[in-house]
C-alpha atoms as a PDB file:
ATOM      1  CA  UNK A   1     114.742  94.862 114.625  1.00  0.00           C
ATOM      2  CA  UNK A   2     111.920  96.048 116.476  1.00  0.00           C
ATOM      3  CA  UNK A   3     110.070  97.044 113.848  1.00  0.00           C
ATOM      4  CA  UNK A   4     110.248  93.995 111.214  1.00  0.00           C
ATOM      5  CA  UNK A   5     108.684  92.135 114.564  1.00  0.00           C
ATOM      6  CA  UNK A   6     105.468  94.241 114.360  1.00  0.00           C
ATOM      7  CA  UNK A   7     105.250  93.708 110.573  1.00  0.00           C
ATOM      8  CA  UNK A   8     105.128  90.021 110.419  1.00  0.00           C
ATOM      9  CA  UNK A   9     103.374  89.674 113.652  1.00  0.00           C
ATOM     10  CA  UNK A  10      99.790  88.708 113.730  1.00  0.00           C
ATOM     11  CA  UNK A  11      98.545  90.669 116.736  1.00  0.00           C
ATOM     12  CA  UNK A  12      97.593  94.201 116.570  1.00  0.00           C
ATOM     13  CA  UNK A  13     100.348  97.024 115.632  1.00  0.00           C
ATOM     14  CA  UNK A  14      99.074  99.050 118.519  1.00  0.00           C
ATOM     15  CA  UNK A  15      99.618  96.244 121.133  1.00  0.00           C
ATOM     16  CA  UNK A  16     102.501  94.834 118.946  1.00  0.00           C
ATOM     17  CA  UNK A  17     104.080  98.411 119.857  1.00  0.00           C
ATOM     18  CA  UNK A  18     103.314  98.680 123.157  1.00  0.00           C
ATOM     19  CA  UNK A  19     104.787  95.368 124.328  1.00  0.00           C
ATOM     20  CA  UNK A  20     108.438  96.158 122.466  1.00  0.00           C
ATOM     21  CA  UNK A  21     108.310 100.063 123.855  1.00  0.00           C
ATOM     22  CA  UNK A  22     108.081 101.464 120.633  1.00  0.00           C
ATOM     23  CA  UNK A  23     105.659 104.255 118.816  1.00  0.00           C
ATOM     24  CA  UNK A  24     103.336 103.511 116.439  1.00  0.00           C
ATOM     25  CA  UNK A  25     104.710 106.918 114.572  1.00  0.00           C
ATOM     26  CA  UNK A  26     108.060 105.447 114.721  1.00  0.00           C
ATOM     27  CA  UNK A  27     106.913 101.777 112.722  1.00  0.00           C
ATOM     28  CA  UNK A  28     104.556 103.926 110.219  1.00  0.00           C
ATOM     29  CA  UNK A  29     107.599 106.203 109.262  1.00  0.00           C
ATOM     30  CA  UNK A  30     109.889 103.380 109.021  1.00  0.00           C
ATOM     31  CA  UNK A  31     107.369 101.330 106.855  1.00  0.00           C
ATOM     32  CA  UNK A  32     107.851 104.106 104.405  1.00  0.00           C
ATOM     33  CA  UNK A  33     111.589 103.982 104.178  1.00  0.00           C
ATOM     34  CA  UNK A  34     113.329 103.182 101.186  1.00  0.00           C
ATOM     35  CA  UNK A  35     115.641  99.712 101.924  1.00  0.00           C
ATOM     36  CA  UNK A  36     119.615 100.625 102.615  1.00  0.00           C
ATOM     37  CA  UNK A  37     121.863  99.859  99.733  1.00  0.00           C
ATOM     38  CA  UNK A  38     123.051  97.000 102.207  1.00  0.00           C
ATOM     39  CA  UNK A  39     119.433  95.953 102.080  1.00  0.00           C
ATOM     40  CA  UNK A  40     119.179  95.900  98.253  1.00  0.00           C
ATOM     41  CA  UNK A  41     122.295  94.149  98.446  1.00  0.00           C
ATOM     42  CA  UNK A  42     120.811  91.902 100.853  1.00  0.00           C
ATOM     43  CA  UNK A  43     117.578  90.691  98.632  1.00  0.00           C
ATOM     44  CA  UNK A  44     119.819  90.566  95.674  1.00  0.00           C
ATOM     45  CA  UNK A  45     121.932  88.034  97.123  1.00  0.00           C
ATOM     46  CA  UNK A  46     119.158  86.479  98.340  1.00  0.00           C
ATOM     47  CA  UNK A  47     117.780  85.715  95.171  1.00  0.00           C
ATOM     48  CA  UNK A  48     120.880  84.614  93.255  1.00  0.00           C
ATOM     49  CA  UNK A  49     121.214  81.709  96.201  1.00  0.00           C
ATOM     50  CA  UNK A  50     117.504  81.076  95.832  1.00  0.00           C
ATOM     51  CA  UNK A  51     118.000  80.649  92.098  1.00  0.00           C
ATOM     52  CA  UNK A  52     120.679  78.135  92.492  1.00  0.00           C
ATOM     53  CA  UNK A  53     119.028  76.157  94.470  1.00  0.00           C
END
């Protein structure tokens, strides 16, 4: 997704957004979304296997 690109990239979220033709409105209101239930699901899982390991 777009929008997990601007959050773990290291140049600016205005120019970040700009370059993948997205608003900045758009990444600010998704950054305050709650996760999916397939998300928690996701992390979950994701820590079980990390645990095992």
């Amino acid at each position: 997704m777009k929008y997990t690109f601007v959050k773990k990239n290291r140049f600016s979220i205005e120019d970040t957004c700009r370059i993948l033709n997205v608003s900045k409105s758009g990444y600010y209101e998704w950054l305050k979304r709650e996760d999916s239930e397939r998300a928690k699901s996701n992390q979950k899982l994701d820590e079980r296997i990390a645990d095992s390991i």
